[in-house]
C-alpha atoms as a PDB file:
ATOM      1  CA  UNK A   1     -19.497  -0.919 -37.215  1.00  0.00           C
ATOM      2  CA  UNK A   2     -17.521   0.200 -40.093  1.00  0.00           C
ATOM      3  CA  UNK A   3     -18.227  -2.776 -42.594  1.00  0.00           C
ATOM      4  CA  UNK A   4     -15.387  -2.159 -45.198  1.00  0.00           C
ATOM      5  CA  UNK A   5     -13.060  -1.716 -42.427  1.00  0.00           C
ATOM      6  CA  UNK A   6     -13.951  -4.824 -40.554  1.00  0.00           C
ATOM      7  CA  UNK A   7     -13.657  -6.780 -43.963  1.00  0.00           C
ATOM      8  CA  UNK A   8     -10.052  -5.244 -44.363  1.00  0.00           C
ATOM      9  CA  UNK A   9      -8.892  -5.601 -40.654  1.00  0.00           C
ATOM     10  CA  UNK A  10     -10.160  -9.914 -41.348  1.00  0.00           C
ATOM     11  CA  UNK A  11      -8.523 -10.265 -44.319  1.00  0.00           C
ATOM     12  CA  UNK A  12      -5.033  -8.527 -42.914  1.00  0.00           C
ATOM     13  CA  UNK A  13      -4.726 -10.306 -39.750  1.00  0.00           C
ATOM     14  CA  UNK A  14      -4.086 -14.555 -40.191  1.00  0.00           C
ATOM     15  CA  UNK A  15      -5.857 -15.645 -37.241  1.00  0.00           C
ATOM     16  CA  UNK A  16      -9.078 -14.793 -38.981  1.00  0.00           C
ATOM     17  CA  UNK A  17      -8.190 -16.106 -42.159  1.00  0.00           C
ATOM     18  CA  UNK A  18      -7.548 -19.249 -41.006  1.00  0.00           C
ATOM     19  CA  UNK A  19     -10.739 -19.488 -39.204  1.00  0.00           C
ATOM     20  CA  UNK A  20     -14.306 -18.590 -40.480  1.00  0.00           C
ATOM     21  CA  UNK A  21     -15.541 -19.546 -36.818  1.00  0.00           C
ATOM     22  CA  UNK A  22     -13.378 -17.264 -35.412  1.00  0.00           C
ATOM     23  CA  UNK A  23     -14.357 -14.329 -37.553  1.00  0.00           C
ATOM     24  CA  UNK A  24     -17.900 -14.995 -37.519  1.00  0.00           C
ATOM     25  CA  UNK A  25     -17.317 -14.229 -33.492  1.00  0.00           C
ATOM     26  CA  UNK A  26     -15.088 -11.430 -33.983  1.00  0.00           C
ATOM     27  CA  UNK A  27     -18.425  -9.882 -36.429  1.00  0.00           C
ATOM     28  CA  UNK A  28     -20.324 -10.813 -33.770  1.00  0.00           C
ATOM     29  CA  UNK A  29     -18.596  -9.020 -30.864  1.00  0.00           C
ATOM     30  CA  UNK A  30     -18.073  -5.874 -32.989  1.00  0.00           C
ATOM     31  CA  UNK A  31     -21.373  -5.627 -33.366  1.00  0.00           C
ATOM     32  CA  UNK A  32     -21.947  -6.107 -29.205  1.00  0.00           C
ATOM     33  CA  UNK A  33     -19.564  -3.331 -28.406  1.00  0.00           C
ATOM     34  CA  UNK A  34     -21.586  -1.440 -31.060  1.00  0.00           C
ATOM     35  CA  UNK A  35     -24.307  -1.478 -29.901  1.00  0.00           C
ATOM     36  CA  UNK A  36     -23.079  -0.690 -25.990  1.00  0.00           C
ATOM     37  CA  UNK A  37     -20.807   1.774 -26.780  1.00  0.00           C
ATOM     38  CA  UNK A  38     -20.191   4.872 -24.945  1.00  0.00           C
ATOM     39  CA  UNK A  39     -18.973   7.649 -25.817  1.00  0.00           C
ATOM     40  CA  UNK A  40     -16.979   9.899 -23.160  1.00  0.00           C
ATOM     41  CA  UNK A  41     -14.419   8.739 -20.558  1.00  0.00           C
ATOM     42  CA  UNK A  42     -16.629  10.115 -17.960  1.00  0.00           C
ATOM     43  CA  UNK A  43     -19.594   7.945 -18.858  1.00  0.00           C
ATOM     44  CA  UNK A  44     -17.433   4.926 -18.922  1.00  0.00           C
ATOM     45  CA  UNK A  45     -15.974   5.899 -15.085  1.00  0.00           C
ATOM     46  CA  UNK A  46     -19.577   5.833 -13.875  1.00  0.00           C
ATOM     47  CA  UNK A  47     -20.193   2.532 -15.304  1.00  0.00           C
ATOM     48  CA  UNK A  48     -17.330   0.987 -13.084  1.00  0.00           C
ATOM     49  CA  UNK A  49     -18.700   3.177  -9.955  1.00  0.00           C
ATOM     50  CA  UNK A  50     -15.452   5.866  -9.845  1.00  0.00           C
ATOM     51  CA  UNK A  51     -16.320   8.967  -8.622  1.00  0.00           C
ATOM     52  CA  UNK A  52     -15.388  11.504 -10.868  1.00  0.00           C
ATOM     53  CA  UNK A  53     -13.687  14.318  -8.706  1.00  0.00           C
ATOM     54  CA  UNK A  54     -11.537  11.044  -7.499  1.00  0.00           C
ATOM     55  CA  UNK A  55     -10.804   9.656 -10.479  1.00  0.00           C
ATOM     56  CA  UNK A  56      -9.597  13.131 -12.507  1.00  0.00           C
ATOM     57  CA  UNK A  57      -7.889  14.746  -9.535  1.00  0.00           C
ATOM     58  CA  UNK A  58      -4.720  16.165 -10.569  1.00  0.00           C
ATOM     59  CA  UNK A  59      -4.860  15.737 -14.484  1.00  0.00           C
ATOM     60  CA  UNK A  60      -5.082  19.243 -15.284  1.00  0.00           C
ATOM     61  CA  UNK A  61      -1.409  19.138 -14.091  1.00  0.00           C
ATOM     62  CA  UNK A  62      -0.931  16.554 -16.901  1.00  0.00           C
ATOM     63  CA  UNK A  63      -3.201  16.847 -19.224  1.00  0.00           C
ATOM     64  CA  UNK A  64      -1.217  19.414 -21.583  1.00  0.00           C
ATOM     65  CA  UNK A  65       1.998  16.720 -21.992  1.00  0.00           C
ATOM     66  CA  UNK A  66      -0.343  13.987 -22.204  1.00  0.00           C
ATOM     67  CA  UNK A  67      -2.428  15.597 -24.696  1.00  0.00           C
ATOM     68  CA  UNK A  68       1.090  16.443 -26.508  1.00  0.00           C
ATOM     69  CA  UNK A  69       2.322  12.575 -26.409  1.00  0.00           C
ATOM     70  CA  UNK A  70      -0.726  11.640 -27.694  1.00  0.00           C
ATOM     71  CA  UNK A  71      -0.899  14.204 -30.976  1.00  0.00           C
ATOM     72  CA  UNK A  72       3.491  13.010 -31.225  1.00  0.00           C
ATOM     73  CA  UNK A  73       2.480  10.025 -31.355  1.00  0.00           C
ATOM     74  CA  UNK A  74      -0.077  10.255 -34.160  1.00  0.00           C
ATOM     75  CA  UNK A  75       2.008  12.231 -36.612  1.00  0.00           C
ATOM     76  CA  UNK A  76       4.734   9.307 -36.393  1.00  0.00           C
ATOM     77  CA  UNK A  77       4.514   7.058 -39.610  1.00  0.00           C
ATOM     78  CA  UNK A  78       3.619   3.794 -39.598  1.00  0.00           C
ATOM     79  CA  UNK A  79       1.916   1.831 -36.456  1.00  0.00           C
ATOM     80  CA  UNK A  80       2.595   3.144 -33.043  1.00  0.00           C
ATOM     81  CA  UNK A  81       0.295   0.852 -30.954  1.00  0.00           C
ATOM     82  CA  UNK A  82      -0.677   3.850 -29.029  1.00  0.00           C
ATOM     83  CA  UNK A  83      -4.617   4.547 -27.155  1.00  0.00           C
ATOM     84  CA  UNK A  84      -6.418   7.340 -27.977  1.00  0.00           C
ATOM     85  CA  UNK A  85      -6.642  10.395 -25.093  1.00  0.00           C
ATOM     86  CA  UNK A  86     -10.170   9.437 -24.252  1.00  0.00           C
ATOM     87  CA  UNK A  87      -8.732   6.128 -23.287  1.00  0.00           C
ATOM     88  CA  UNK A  88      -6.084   7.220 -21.546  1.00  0.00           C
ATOM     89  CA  UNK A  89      -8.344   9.275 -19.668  1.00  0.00           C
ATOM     90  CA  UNK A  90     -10.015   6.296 -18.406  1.00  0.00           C
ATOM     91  CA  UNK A  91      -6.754   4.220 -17.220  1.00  0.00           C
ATOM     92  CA  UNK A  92      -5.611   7.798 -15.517  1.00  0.00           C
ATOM     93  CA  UNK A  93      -8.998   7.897 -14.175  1.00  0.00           C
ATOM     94  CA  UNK A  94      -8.703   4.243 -12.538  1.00  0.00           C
ATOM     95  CA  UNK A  95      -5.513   4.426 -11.393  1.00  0.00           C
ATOM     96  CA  UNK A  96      -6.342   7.525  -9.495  1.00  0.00           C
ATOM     97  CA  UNK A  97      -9.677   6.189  -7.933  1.00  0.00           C
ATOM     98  CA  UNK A  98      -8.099   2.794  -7.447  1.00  0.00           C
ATOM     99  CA  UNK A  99      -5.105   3.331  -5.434  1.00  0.00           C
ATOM    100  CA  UNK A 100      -3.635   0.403  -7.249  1.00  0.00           C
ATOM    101  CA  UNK A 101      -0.231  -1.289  -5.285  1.00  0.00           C
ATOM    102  CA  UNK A 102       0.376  -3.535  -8.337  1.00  0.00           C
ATOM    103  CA  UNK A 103      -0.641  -2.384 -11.634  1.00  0.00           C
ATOM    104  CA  UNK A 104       0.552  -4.690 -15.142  1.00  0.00           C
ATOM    105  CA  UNK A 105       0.166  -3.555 -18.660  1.00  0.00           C
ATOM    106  CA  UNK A 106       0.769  -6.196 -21.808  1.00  0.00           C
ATOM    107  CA  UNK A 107       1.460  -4.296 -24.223  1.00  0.00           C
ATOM    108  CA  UNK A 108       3.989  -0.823 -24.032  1.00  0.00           C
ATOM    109  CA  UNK A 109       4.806   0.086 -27.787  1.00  0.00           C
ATOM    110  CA  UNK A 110       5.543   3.763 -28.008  1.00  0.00           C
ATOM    111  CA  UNK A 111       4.075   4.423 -24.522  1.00  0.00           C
ATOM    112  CA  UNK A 112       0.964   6.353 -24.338  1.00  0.00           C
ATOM    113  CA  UNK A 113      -0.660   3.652 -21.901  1.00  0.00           C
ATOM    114  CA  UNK A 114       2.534   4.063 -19.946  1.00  0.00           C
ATOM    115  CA  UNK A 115       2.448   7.589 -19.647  1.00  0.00           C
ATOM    116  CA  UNK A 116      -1.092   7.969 -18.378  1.00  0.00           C
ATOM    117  CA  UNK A 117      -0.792   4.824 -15.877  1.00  0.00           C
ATOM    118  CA  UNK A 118       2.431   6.479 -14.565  1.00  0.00           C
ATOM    119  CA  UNK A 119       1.518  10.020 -14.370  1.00  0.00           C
ATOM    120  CA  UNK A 120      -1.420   8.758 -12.003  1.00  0.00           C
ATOM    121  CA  UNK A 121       0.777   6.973  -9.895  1.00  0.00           C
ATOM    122  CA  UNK A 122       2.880   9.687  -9.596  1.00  0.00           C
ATOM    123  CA  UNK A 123      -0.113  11.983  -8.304  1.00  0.00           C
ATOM    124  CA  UNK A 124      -1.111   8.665  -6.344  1.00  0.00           C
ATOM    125  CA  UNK A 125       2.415   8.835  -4.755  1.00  0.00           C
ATOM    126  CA  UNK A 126       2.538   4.969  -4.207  1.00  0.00           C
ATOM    127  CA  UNK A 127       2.246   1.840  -6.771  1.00  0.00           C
ATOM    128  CA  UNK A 128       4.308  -0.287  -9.007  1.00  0.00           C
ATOM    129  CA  UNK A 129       3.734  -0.718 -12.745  1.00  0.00           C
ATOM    130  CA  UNK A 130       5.242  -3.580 -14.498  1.00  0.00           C
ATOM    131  CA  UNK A 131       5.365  -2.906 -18.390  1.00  0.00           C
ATOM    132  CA  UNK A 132       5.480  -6.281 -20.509  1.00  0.00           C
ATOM    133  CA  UNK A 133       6.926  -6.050 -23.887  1.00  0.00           C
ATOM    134  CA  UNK A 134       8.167  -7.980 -26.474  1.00  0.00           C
ATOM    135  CA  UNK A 135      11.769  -7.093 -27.304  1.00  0.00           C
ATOM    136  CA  UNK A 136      12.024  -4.508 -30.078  1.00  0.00           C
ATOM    137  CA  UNK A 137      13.581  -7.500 -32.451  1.00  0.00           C
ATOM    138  CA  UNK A 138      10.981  -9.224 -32.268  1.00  0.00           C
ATOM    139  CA  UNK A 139       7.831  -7.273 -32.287  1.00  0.00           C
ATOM    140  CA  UNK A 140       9.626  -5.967 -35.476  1.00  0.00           C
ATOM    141  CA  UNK A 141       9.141  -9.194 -37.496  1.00  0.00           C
ATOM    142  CA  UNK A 142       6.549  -9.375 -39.737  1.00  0.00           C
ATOM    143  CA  UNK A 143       3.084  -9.475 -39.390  1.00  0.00           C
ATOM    144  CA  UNK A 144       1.380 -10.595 -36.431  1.00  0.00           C
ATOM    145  CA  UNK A 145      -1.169 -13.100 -36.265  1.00  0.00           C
ATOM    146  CA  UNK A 146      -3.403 -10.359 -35.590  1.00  0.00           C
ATOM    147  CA  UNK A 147      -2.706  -8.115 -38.344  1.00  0.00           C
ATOM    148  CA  UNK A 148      -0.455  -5.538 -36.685  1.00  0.00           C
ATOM    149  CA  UNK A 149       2.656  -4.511 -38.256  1.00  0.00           C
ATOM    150  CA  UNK A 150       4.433  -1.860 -35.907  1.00  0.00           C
ATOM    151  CA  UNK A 151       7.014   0.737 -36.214  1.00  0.00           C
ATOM    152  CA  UNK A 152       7.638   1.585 -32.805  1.00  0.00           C
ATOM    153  CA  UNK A 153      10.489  -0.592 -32.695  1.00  0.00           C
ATOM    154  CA  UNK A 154      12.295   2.021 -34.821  1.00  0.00           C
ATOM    155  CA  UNK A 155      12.459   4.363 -32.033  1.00  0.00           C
ATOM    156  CA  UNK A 156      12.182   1.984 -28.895  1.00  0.00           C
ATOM    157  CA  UNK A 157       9.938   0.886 -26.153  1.00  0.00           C
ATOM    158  CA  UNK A 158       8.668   4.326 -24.627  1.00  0.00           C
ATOM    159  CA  UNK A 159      10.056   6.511 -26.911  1.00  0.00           C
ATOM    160  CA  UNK A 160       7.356   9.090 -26.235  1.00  0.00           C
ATOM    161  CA  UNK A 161       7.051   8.900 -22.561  1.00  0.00           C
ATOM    162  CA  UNK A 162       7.499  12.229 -21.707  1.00  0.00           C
ATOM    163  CA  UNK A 163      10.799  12.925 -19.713  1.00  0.00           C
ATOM    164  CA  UNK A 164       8.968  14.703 -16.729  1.00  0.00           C
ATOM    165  CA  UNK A 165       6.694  11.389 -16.158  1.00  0.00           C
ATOM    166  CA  UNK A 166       9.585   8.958 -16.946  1.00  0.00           C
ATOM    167  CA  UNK A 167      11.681  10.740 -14.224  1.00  0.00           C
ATOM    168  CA  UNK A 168       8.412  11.446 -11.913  1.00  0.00           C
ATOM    169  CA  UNK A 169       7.959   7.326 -11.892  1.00  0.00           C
ATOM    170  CA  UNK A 170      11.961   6.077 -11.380  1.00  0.00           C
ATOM    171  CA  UNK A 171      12.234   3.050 -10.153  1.00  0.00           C
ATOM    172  CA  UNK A 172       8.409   2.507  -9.504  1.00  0.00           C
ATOM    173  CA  UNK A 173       8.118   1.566 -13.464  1.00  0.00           C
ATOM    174  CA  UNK A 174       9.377  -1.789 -14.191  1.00  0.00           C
ATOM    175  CA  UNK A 175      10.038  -2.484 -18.057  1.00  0.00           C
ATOM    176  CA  UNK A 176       9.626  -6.362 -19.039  1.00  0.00           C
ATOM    177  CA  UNK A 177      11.754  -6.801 -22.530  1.00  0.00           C
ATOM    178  CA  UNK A 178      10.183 -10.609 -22.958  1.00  0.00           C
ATOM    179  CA  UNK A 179       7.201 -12.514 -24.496  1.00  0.00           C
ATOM    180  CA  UNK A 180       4.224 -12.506 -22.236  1.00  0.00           C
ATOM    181  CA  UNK A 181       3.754 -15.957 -21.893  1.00  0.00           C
ATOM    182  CA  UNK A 182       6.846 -16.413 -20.173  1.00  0.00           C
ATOM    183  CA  UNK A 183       7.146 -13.191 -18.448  1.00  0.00           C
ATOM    184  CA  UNK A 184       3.196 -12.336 -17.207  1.00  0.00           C
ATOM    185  CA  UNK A 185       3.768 -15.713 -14.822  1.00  0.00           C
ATOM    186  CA  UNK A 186       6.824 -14.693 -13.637  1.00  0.00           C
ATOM    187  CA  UNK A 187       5.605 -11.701 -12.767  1.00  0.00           C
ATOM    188  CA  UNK A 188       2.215 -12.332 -11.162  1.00  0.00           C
ATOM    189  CA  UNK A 189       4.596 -14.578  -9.008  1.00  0.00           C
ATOM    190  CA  UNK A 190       7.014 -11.963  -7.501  1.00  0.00           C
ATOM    191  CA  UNK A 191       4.261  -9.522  -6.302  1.00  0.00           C
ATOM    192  CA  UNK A 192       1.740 -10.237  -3.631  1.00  0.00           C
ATOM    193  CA  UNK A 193      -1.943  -9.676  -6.179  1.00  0.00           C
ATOM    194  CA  UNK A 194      -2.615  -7.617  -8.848  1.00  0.00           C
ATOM    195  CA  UNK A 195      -5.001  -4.341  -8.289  1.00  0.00           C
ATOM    196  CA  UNK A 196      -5.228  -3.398 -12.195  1.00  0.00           C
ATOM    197  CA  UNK A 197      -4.449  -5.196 -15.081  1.00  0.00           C
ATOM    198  CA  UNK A 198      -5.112  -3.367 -18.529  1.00  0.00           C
ATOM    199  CA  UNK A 199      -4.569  -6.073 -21.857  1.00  0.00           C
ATOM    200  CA  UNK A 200      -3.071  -3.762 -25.261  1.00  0.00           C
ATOM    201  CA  UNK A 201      -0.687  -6.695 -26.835  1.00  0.00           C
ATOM    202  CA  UNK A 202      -1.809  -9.163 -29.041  1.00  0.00           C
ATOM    203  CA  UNK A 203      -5.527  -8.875 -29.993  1.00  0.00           C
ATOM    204  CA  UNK A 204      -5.798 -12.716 -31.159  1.00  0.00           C
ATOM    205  CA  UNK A 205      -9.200 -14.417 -28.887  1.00  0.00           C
ATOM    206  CA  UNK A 206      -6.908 -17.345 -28.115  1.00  0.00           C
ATOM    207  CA  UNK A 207      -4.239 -14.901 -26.367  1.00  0.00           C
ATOM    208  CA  UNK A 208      -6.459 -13.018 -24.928  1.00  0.00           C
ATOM    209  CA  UNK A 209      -8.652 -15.404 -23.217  1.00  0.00           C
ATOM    210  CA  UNK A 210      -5.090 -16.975 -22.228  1.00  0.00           C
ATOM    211  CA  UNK A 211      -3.922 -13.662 -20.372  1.00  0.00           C
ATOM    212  CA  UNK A 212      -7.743 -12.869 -18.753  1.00  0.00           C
ATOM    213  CA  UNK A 213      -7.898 -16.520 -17.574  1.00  0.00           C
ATOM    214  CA  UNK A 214      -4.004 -16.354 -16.544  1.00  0.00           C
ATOM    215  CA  UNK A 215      -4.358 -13.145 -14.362  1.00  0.00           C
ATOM    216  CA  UNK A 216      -7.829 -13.298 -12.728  1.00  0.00           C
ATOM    217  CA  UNK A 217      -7.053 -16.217 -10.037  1.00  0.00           C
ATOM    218  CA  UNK A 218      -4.306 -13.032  -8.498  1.00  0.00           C
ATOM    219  CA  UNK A 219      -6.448 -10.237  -9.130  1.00  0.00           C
ATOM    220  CA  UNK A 220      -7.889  -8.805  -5.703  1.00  0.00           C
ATOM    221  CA  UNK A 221     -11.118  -8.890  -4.794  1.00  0.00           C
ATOM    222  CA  UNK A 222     -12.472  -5.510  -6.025  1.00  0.00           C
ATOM    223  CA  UNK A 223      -9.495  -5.277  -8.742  1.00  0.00           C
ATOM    224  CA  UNK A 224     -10.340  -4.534 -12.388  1.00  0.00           C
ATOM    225  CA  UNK A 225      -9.504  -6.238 -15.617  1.00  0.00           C
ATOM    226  CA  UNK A 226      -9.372  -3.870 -18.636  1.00  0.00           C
ATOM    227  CA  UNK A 227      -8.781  -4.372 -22.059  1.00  0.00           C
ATOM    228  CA  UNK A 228      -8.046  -2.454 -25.275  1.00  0.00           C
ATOM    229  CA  UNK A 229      -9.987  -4.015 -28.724  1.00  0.00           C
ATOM    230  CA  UNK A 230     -11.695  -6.323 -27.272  1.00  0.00           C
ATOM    231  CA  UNK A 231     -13.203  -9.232 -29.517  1.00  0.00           C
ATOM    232  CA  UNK A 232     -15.071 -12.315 -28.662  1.00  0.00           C
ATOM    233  CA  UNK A 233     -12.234 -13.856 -25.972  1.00  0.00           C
ATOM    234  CA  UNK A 234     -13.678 -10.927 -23.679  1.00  0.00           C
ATOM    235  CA  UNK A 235     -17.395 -12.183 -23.659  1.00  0.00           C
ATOM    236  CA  UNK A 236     -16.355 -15.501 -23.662  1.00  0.00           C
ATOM    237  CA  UNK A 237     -14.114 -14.601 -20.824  1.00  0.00           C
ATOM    238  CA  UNK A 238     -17.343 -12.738 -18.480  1.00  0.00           C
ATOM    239  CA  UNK A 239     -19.846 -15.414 -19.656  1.00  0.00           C
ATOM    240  CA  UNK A 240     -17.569 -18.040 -18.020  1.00  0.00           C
ATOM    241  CA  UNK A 241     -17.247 -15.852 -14.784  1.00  0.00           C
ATOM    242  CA  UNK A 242     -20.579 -15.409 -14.438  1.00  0.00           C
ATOM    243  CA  UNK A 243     -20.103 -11.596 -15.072  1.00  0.00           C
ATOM    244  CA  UNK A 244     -23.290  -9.836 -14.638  1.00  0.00           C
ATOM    245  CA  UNK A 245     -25.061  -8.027 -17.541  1.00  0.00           C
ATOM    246  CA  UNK A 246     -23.153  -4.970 -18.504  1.00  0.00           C
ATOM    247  CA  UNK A 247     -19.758  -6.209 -19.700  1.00  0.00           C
ATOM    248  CA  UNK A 248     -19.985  -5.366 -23.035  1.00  0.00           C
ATOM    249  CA  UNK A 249     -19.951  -1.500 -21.885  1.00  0.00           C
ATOM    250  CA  UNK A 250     -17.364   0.109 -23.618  1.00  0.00           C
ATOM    251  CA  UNK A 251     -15.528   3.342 -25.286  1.00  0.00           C
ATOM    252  CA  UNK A 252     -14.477   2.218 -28.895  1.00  0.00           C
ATOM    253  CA  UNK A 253     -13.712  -1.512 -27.723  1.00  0.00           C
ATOM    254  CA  UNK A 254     -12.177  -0.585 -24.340  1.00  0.00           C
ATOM    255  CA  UNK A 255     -13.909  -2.495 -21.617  1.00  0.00           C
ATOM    256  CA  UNK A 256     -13.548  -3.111 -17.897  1.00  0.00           C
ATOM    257  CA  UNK A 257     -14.950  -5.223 -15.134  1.00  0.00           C
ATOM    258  CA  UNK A 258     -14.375  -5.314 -11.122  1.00  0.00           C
ATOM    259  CA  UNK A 259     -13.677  -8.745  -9.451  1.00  0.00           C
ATOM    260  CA  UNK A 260     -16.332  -9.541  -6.913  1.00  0.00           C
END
């Protein structure tokens, strides 16, 4: 764990400041996913069981764009919001393996999540993703409670989807301009379950915890919960679920676990 940075990323985001509890936790956790970190999106697949050969099936096809949106992404000023390749890797990888009917992702930003989760389903040939957002207004004022101050909003929601994956998806790609709390129930209650649900908005414990706790009960046996920087609200989260050991696997703070 990168001390100076950890100090920095505290001291920037309020719901630390205002509680020493909280970021003694947060310290703690870091160090967790320190300590069980992986290091390649193939190592983290065979954690959650995916076969390989299923799991990267048809990304060659992609992986040049992808690789592209990814790099376009980084050379933009300011905060994107967007995951890393090696991430997206791994939700590609699960959405492949998965054959998810119902996929949601909190969280869109720029879209580099959305492009890898869509580009799967489009190999998959089946499967709805629903994309939850704040509107660009919004997520454009101020800081927020956990530090981030984004300039994504400049450009739009999934301004660097590519065009090829945006018009590969259509209509299967459902775009959710509204804050989570009211739109995640709204959603869980139009669709039948939930076969993936990947966490990449706010990164406060209390929100967190809220949107683990709030999506489990409709999750499908089998399903997985994933999460991008996860902090203390994710162990909290698998102690209380009676998780077994191995939870705190991860690839820089990205973790997953099946529902039994």
């Amino acid at each position: 764990m990168n001390l100076f940075g950890h100090i920095s990323e505290v001291l920037t985001a309020p719901c630390y400041r205002a509680s020493p509890l909280e970021t003694l936790r947060y310290s703690y956790a870091k160090l967790r996913f320190a300590r069980a970190r992986l290091h390649t999106p193939e190592a983290f697949l065979k954690e959650l069981a995916i076969p390989l050969a299923d799991a990267l099936s048809g990304f060659a096809r992609w992986r040049p764009v992808l690789e592209q949106t990814v790099a376009r992404v980084r050379r933009q000023q300011g905060h994107q919001g967007g995951i890393s390749l090696e991430d997206g890797i791994v939700l590609y990888g699960i959405v492949r393996a998965l054959k998810p009917e119902y996929v949601i992702e909190t969280g869109v930003a720029a879209g580099v999540s959305n492009s890898f989760l869509n580009a799967a389903l489009v190999e998959n040939g089946s499967g709805m993703l629903y994309s939850i957002e704040l509107p660009p207004a919004q997520s454009a004022a101020g800081i927020h409670r956990d530090g981030g101050v984004f300039a994504w909003p400049q450009t739009g929601v999934c301004w660097a989807v590519p065009s090829e994956i945006r018009e590969a998806i259509g209509e299967r790609n459902i775009l959710v301009l509204e804050d989570v709390r009211t739109a995640l129930p709204k959603v869980l209650q139009s669709i039948r379950r939930v076969d993936l649900f990947f966490h990449d908005d706010l990164h406060t414990p209390d929100h967190m915890l809220w949107e683990y706790d709030t999506v489990w009960p409709h999750l499908r046996s089998n399903g997985l919960l994933v999460s991008d920087d996860s902090n203390f609200a994710w162990i909290r989260f698998c102690r209380t679920r009676h998780v077994k050991a191995g939870y705190c696997k991860n690839l820089d703070r990205l973790t997953a676990i099946r529902k039994p």
